[in-house]
N, C-alpha and C. Protein backbone atom coordinates (compact mmCIF):
# COMPACT_ATOMS: atom_id res chain seq x y z
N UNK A 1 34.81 9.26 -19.50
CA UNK A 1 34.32 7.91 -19.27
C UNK A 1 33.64 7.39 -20.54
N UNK A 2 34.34 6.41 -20.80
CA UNK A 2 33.45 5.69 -22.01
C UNK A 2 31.93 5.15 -22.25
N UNK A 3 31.41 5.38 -23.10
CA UNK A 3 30.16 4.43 -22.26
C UNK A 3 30.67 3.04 -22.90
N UNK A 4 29.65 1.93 -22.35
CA UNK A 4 29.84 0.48 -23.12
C UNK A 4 28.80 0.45 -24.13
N UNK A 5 29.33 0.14 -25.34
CA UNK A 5 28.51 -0.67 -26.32
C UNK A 5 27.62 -1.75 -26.25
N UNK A 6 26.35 -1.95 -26.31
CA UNK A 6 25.91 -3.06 -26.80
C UNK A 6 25.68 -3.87 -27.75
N UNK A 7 26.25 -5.13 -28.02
CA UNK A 7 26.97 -5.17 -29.26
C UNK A 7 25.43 -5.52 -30.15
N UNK A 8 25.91 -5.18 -31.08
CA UNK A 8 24.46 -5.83 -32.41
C UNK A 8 23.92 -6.94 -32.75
N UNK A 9 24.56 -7.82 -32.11
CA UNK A 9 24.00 -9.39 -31.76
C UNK A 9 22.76 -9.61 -30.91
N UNK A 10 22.77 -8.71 -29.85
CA UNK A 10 22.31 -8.13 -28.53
C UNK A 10 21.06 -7.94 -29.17
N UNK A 11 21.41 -6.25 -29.62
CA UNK A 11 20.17 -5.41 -30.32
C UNK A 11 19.40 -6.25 -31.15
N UNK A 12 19.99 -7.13 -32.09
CA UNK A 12 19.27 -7.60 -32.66
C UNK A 12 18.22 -8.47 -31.97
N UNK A 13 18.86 -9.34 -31.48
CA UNK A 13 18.00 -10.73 -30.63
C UNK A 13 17.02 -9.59 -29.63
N UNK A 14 17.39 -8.86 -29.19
CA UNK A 14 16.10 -8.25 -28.38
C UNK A 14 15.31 -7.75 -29.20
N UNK A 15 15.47 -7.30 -30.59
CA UNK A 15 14.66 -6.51 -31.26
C UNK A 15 13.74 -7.71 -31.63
N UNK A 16 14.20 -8.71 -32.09
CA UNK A 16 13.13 -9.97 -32.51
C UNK A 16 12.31 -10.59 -31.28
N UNK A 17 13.35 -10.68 -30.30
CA UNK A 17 12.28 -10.92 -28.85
C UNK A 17 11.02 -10.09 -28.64
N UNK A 18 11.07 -8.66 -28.50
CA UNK A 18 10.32 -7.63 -28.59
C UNK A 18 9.22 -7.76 -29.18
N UNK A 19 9.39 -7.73 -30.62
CA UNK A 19 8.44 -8.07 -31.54
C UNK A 19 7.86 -9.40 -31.27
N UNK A 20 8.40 -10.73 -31.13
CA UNK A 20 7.25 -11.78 -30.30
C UNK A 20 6.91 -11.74 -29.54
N UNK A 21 6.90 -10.87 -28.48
CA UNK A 21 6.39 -10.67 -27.28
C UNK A 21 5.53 -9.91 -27.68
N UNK A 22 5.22 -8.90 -28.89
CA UNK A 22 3.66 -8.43 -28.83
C UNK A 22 3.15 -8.93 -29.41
N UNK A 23 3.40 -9.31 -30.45
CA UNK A 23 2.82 -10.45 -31.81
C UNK A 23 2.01 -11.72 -30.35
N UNK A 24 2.72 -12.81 -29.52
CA UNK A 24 2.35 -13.56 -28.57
C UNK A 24 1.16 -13.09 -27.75
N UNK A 25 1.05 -11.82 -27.25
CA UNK A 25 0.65 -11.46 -26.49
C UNK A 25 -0.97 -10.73 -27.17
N UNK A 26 -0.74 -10.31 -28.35
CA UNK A 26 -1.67 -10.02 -28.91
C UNK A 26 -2.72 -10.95 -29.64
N UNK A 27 -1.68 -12.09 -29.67
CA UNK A 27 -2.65 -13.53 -30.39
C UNK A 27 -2.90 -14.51 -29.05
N UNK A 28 -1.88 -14.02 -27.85
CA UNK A 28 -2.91 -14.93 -26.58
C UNK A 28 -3.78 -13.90 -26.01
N UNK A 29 -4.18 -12.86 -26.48
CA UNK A 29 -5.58 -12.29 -25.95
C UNK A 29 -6.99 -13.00 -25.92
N UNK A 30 -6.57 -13.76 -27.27
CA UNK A 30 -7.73 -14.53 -27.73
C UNK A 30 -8.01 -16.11 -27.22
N UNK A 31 -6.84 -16.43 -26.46
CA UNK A 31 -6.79 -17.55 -25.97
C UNK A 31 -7.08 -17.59 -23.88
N UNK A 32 -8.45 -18.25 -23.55
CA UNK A 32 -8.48 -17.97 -21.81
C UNK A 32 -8.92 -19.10 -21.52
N UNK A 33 -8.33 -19.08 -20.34
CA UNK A 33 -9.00 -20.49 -19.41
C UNK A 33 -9.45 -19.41 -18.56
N UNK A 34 -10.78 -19.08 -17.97
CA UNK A 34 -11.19 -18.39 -17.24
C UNK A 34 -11.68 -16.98 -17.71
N UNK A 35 -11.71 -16.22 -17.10
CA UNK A 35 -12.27 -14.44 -17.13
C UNK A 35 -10.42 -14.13 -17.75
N UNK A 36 -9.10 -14.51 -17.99
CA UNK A 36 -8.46 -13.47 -18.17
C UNK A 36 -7.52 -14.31 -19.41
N UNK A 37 -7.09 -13.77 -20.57
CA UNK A 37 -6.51 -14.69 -21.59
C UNK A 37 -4.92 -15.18 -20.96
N UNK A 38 -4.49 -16.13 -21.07
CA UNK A 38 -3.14 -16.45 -20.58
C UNK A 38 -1.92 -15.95 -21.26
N UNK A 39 -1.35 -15.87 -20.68
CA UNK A 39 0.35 -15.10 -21.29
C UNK A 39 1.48 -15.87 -21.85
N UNK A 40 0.90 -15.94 -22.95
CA UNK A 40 2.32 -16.68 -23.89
C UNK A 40 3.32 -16.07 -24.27
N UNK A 41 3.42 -15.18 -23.62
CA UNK A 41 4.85 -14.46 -23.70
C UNK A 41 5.31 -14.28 -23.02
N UNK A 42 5.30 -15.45 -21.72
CA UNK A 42 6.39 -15.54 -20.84
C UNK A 42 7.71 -16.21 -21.56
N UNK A 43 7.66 -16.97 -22.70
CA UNK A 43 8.28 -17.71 -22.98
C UNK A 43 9.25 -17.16 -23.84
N UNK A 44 9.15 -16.30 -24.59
CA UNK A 44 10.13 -15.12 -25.08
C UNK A 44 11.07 -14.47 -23.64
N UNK A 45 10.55 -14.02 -22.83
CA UNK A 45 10.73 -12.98 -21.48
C UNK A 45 11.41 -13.97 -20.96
N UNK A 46 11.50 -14.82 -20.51
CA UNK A 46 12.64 -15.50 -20.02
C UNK A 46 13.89 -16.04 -21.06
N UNK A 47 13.47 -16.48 -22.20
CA UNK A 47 14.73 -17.16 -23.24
C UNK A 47 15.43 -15.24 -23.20
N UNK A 48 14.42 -14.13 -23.36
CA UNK A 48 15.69 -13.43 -23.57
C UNK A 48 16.75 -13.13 -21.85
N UNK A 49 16.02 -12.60 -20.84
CA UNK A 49 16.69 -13.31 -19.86
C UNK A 49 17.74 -14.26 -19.73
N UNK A 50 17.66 -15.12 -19.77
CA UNK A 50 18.72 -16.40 -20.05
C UNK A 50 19.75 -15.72 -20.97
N UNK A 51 19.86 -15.39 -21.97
CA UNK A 51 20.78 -14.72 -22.99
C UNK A 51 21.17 -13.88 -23.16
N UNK A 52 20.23 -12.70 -22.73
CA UNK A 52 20.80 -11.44 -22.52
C UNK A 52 21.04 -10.59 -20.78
N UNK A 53 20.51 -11.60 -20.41
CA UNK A 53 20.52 -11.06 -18.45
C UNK A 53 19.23 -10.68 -18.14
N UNK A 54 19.04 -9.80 -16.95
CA UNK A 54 18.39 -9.81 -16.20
C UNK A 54 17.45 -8.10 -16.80
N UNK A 55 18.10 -7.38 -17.25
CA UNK A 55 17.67 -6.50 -17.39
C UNK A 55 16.86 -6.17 -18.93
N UNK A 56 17.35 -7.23 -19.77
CA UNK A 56 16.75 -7.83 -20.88
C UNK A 56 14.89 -8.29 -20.67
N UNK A 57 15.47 -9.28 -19.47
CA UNK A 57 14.19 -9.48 -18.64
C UNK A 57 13.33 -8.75 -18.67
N UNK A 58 13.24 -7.70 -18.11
CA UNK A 58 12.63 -6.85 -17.78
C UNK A 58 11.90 -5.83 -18.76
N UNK A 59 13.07 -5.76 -19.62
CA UNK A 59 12.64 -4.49 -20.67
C UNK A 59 11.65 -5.38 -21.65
N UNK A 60 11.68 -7.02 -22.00
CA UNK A 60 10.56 -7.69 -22.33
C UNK A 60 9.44 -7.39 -21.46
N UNK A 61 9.53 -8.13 -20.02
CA UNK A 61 8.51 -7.89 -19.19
C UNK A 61 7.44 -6.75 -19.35
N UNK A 62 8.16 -5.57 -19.45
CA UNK A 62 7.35 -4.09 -19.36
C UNK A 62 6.61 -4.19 -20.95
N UNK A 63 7.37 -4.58 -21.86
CA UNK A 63 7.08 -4.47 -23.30
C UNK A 63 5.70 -5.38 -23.26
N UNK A 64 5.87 -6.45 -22.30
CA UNK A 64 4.31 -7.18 -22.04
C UNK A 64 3.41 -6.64 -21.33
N UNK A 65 3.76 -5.39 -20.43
CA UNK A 65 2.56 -4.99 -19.93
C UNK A 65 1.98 -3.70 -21.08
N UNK A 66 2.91 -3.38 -21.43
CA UNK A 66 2.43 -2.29 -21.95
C UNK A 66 1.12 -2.85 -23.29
N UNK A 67 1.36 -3.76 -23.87
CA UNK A 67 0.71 -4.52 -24.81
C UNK A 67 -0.77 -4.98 -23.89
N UNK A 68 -0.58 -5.39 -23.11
CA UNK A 68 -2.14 -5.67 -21.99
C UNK A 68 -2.39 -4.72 -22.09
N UNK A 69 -2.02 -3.04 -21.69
CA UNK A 69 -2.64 -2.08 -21.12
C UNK A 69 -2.90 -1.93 -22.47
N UNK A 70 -2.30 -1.40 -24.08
CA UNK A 70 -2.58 -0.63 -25.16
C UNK A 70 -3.57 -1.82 -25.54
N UNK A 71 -3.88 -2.49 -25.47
CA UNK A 71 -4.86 -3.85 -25.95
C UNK A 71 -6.09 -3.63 -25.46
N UNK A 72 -6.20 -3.39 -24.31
CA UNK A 72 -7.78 -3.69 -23.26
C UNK A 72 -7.53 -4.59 -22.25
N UNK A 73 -6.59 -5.63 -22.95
CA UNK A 73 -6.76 -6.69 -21.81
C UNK A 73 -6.65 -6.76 -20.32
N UNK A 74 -6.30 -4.74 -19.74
CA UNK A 74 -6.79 -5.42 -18.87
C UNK A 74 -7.86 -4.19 -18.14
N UNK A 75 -8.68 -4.06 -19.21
CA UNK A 75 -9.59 -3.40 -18.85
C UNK A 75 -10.79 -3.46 -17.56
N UNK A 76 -11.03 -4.68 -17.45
CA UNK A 76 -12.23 -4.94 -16.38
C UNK A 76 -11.17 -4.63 -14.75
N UNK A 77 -9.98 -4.03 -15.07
CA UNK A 77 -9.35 -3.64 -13.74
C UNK A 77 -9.53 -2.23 -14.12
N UNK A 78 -9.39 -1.61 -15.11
CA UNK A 78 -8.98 -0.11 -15.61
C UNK A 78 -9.73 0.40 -14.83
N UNK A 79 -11.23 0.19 -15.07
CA UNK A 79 -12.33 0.99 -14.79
C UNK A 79 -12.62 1.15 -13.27
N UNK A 80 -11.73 0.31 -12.66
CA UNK A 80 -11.85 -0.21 -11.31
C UNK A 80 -10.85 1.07 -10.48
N UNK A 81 -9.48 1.09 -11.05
CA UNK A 81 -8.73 1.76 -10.47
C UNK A 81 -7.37 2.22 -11.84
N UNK A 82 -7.36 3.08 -12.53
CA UNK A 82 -6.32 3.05 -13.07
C UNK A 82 -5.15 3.44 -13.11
N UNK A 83 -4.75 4.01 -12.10
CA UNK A 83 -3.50 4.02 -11.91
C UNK A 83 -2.90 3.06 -11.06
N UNK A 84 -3.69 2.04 -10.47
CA UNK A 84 -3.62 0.82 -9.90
C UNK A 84 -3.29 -0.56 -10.61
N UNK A 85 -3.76 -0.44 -11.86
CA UNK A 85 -3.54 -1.28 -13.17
C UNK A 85 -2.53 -0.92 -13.60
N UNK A 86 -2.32 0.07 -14.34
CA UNK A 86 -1.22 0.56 -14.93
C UNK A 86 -0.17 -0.10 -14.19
N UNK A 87 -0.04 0.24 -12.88
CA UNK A 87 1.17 0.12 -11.60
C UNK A 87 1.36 -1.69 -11.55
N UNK A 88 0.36 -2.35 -11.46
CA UNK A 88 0.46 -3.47 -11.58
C UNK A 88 0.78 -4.57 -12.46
N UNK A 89 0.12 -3.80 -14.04
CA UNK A 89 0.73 -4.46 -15.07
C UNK A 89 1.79 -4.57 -15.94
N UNK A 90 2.19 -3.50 -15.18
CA UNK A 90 3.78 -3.05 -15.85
C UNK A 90 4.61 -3.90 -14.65
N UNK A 91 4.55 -3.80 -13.96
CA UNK A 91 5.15 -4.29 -12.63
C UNK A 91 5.31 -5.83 -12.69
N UNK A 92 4.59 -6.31 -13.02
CA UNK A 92 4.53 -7.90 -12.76
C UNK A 92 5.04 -8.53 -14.05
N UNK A 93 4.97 -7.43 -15.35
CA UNK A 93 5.28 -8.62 -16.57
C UNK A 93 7.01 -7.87 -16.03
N UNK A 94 7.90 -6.51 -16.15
CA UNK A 94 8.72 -6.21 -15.85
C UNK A 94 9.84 -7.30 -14.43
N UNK A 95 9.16 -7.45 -13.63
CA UNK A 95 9.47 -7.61 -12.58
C UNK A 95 9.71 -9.43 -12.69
N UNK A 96 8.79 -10.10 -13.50
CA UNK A 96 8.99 -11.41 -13.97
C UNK A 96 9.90 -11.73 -14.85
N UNK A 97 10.23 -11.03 -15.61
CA UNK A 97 11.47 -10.89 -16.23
C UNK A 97 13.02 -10.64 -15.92
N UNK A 98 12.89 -9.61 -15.42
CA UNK A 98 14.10 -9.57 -14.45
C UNK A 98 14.22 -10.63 -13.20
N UNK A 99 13.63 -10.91 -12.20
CA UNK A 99 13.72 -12.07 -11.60
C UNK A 99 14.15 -13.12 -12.57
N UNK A 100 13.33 -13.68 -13.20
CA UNK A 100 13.63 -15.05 -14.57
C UNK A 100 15.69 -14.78 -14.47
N UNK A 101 15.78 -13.33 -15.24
CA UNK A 101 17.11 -13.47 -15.33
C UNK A 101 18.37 -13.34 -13.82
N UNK A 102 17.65 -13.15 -12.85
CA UNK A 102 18.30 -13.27 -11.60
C UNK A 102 18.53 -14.76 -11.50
N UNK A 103 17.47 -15.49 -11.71
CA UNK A 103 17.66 -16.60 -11.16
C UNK A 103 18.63 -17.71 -12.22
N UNK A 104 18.53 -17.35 -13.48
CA UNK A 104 19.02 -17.89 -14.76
C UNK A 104 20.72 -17.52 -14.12
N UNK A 105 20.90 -16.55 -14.17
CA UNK A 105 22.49 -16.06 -13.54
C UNK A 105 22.71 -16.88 -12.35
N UNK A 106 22.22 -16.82 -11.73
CA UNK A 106 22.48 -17.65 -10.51
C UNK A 106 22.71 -18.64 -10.49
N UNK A 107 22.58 -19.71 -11.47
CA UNK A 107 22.42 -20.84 -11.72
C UNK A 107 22.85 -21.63 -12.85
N UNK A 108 23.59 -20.32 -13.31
CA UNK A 108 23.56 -20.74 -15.08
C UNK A 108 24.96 -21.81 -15.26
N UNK A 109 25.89 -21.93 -14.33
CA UNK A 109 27.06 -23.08 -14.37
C UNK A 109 26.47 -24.38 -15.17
N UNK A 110 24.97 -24.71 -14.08
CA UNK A 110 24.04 -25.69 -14.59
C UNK A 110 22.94 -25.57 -15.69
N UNK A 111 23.13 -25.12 -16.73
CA UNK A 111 22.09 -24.64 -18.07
C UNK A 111 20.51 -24.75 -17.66
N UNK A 112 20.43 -26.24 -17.79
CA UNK A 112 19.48 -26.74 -18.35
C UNK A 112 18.42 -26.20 -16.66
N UNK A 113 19.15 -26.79 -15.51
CA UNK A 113 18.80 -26.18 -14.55
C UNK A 113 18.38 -24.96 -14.18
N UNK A 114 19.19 -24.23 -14.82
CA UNK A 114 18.85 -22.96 -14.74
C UNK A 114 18.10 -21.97 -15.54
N UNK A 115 17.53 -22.75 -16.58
CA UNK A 115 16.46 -22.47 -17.71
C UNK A 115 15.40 -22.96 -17.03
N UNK A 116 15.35 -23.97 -16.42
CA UNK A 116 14.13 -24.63 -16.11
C UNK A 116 13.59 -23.73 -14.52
N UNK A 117 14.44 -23.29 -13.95
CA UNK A 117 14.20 -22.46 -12.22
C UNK A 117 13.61 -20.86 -12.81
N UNK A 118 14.38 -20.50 -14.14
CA UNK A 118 14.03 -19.43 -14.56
C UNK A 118 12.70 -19.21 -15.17
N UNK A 119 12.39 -20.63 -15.94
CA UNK A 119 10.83 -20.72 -16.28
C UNK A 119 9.58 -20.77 -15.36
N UNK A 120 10.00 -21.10 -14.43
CA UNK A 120 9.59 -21.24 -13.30
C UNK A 120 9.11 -20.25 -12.76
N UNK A 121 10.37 -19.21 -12.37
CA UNK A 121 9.76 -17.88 -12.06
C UNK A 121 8.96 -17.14 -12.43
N UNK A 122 9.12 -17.13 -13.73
CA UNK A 122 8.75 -15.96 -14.28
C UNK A 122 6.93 -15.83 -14.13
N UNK A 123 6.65 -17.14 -14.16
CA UNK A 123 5.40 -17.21 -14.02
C UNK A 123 4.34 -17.15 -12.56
N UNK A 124 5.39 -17.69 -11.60
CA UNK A 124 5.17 -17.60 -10.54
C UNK A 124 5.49 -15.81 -10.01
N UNK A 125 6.66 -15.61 -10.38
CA UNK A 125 6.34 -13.86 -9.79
C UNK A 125 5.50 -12.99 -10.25
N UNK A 126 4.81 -13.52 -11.94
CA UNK A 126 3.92 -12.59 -12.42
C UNK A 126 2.03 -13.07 -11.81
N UNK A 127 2.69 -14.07 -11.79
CA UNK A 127 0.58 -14.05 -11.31
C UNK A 127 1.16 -13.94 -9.48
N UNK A 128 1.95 -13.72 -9.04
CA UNK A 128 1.83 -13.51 -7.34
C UNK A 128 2.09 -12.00 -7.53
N UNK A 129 2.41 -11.10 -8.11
CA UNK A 129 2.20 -9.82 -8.22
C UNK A 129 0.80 -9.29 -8.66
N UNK A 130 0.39 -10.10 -9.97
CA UNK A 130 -1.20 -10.21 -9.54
C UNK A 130 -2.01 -10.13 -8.81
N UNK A 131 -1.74 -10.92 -7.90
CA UNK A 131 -2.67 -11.16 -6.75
C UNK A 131 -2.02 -10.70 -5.82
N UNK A 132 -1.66 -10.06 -5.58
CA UNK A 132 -0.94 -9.15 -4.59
C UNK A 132 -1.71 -7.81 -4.93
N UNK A 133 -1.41 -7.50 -6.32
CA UNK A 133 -2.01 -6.13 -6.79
C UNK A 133 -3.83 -6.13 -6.43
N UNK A 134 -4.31 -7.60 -6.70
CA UNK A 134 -5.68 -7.55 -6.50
C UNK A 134 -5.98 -7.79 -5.34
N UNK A 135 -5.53 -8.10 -4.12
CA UNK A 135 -5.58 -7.53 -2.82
C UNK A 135 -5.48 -6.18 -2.56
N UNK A 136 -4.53 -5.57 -3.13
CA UNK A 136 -4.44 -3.81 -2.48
C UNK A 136 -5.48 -3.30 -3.27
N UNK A 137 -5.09 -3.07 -4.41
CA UNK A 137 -6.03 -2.27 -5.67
C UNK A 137 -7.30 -2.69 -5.56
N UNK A 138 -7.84 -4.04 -6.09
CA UNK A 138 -9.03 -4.16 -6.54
C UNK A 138 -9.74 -5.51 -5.30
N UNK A 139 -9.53 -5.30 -4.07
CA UNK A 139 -10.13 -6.53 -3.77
C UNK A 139 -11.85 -6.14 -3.33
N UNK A 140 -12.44 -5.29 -2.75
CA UNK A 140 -14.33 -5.43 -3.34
C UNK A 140 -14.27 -5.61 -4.43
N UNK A 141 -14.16 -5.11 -5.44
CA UNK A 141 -14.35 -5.38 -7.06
C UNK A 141 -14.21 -6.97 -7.00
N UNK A 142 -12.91 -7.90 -6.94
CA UNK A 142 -12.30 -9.12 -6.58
C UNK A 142 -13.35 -9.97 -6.06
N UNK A 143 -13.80 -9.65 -5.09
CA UNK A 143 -14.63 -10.07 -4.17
C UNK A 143 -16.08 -10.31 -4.50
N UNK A 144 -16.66 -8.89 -5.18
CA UNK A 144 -17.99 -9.19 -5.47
C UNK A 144 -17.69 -9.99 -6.63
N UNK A 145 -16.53 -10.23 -7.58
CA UNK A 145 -17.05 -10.98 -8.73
C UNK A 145 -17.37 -12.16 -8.04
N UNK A 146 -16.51 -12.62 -7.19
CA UNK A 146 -16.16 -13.67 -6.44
C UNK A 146 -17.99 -14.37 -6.33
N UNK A 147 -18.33 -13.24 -5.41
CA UNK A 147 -19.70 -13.53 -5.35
C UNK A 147 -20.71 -14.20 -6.05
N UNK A 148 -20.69 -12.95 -7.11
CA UNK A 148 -21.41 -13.02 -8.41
C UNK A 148 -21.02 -15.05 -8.83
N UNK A 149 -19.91 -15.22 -8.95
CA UNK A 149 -19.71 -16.54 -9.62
C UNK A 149 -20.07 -18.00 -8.27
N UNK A 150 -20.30 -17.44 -6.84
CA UNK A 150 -20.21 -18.64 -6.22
C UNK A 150 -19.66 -19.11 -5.13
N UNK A 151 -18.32 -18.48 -5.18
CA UNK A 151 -17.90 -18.60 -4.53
C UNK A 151 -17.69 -18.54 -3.05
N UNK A 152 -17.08 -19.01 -1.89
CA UNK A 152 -17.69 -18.60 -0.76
C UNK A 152 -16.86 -17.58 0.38
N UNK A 153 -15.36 -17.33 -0.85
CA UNK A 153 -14.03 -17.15 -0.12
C UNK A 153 -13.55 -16.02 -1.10
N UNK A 154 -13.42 -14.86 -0.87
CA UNK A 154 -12.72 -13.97 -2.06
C UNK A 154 -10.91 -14.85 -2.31
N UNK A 155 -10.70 -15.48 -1.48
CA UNK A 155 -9.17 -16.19 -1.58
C UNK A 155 -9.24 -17.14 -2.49
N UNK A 156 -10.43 -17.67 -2.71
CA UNK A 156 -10.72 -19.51 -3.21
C UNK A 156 -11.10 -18.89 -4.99
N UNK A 157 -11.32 -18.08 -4.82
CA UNK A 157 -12.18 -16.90 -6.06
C UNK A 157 -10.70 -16.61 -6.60
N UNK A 158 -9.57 -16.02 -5.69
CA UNK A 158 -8.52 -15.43 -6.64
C UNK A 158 -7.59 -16.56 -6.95
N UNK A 159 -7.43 -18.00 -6.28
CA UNK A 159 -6.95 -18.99 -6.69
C UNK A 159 -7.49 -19.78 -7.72
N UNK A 160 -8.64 -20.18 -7.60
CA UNK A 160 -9.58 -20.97 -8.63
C UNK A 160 -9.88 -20.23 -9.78
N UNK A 161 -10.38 -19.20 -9.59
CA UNK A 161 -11.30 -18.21 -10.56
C UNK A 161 -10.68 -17.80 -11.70
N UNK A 162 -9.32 -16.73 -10.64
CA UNK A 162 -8.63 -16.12 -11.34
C UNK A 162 -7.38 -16.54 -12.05
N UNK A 163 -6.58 -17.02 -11.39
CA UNK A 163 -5.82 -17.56 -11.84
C UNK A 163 -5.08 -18.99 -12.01
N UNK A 164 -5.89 -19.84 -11.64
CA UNK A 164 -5.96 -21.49 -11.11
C UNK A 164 -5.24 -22.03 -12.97
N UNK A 165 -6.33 -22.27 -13.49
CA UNK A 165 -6.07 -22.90 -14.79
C UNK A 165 -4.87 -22.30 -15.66
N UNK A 166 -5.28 -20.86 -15.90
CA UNK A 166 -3.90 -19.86 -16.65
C UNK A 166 -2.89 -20.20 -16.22
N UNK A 167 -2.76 -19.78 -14.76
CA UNK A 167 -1.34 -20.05 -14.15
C UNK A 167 -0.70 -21.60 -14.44
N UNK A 168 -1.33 -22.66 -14.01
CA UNK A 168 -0.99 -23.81 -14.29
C UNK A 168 -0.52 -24.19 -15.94
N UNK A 169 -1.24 -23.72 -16.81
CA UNK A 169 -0.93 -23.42 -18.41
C UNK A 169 0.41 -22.86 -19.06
N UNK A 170 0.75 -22.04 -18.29
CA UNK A 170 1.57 -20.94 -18.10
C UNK A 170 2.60 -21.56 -17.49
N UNK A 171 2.74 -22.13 -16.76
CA UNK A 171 4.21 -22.96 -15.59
C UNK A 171 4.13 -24.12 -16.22
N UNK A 172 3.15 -24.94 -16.94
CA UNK A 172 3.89 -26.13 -18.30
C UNK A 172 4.14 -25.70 -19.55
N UNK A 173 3.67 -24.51 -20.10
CA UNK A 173 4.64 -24.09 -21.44
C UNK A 173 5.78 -23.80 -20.99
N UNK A 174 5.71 -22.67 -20.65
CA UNK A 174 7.43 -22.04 -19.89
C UNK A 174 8.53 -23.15 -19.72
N UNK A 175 8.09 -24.16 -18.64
CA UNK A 175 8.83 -24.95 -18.37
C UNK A 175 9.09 -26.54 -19.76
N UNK A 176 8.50 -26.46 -20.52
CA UNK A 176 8.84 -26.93 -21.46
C UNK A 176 9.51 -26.24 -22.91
N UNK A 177 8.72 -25.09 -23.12
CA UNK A 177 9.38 -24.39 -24.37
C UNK A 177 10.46 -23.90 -24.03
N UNK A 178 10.59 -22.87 -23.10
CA UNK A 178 11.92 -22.05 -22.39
C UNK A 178 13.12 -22.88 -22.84
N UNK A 179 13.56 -24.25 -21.97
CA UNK A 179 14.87 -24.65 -22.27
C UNK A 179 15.23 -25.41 -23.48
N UNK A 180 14.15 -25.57 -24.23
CA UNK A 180 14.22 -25.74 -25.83
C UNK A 180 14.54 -24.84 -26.36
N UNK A 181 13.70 -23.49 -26.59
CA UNK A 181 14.18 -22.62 -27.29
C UNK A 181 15.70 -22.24 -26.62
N UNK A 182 15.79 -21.99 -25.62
CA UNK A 182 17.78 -21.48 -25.20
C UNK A 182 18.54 -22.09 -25.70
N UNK A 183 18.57 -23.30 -25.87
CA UNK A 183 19.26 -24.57 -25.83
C UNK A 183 19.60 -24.54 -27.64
N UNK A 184 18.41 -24.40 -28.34
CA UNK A 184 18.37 -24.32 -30.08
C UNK A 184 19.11 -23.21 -30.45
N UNK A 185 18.26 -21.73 -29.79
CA UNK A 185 19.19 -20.71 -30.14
C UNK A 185 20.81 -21.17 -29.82
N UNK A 186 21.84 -21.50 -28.48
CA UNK A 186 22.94 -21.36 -28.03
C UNK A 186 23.56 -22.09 -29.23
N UNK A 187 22.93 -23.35 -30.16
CA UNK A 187 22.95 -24.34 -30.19
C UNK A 187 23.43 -23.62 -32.06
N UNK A 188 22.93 -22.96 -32.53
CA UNK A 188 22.49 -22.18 -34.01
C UNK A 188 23.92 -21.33 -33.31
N UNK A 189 24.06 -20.58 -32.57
CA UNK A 189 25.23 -19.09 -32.23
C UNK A 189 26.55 -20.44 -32.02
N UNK A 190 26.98 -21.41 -32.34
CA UNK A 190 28.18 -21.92 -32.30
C UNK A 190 28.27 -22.58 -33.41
N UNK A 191 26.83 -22.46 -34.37
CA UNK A 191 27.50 -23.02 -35.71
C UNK A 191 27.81 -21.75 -36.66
């Protein structure tokens, strides 16, 4: 049985994706609306998605958690539970990625459509794995910050607090840079 090649067009464009996805991720550490810095490297994680599939997706995705975890960023969970973090932050940048490219395939007859449903996702499955994870894993921790800041609802705390502003930040880059950049790259590979 043969195996299949992946051709060097491939390798390449993921190898440069890769590398902006930590380079992004390491220069939006420094950038937060709230307690957690926002993720500008959704926007790599889906354009490669879109171009290279679904599993492209993914292998960005993970390449973004792993950069949170070797960073700190997401330390104020570490200390909390860490093999709960680990599980979560690999999970949600991975898992946003591959979705992105599920839905990009699904849809892709219609481009622009389907860049824009894919930007979409990616952001929406990674902060709802979030908060999914901070329900099981960390919700006293969750909760008393909740406290600590005011709040009167550990729910109103993980919408507002945690991820209210980021997330919203995050679902208008995506959805604006994403089908620019696909569109430039497809746009450069036919000249």
């Amino acid at each position: 049985m043969e195996k299949k090649r992946i051709p060097t067009r491939t390798l390449t464009g993921l190898a440069l994706l890769t590398a902006i996805v930590v380079v992004l991720q390491l220069v939006g550490a420094f950038v937060r609306f709230g307690p957690f810095s926002i993720s500008l490297v959704l926007v790599p994680i889906v354009v490669g998605a879109a171009l290279y599939g679904a599993g492209a997706g993914a292998w960005l995705g993970f390449v973004f958690g792993m950069v949170v975890l070797l960073s700190g960023d997401a330390g104020a969970f570490m200390v909390v539970n860490p093999l709960g973090t680990i599980l979560v932050v690999l999970l949600k940048g991975a898992a946003a990625g591959f979705c992105a490219g599920l839905v990009y395939r699904l849809l892709k007859k219609w481009e622009l459509p389907a860049v824009v449903c894919a930007a979409i996702t990616a952001p929406v499955v990674n902060t709802g794995i979030f908060l999914l994870g901070c329900l099981v894993f960390f919700l006293p921790t969750v909760a008393g910050w909740g406290q600590a800041m005011g709040f009167e609802s550990v729910g109103k705390y993980m919408i507002f607090g945690l991820v209210g502003g980021n997330f919203l930040f995050e679902l208008l880059f995506n959805i604006v840079l994403s089908p620019v950049i696909v569109r430039l790259i497809k746009i450069a590979r036919k000249e």
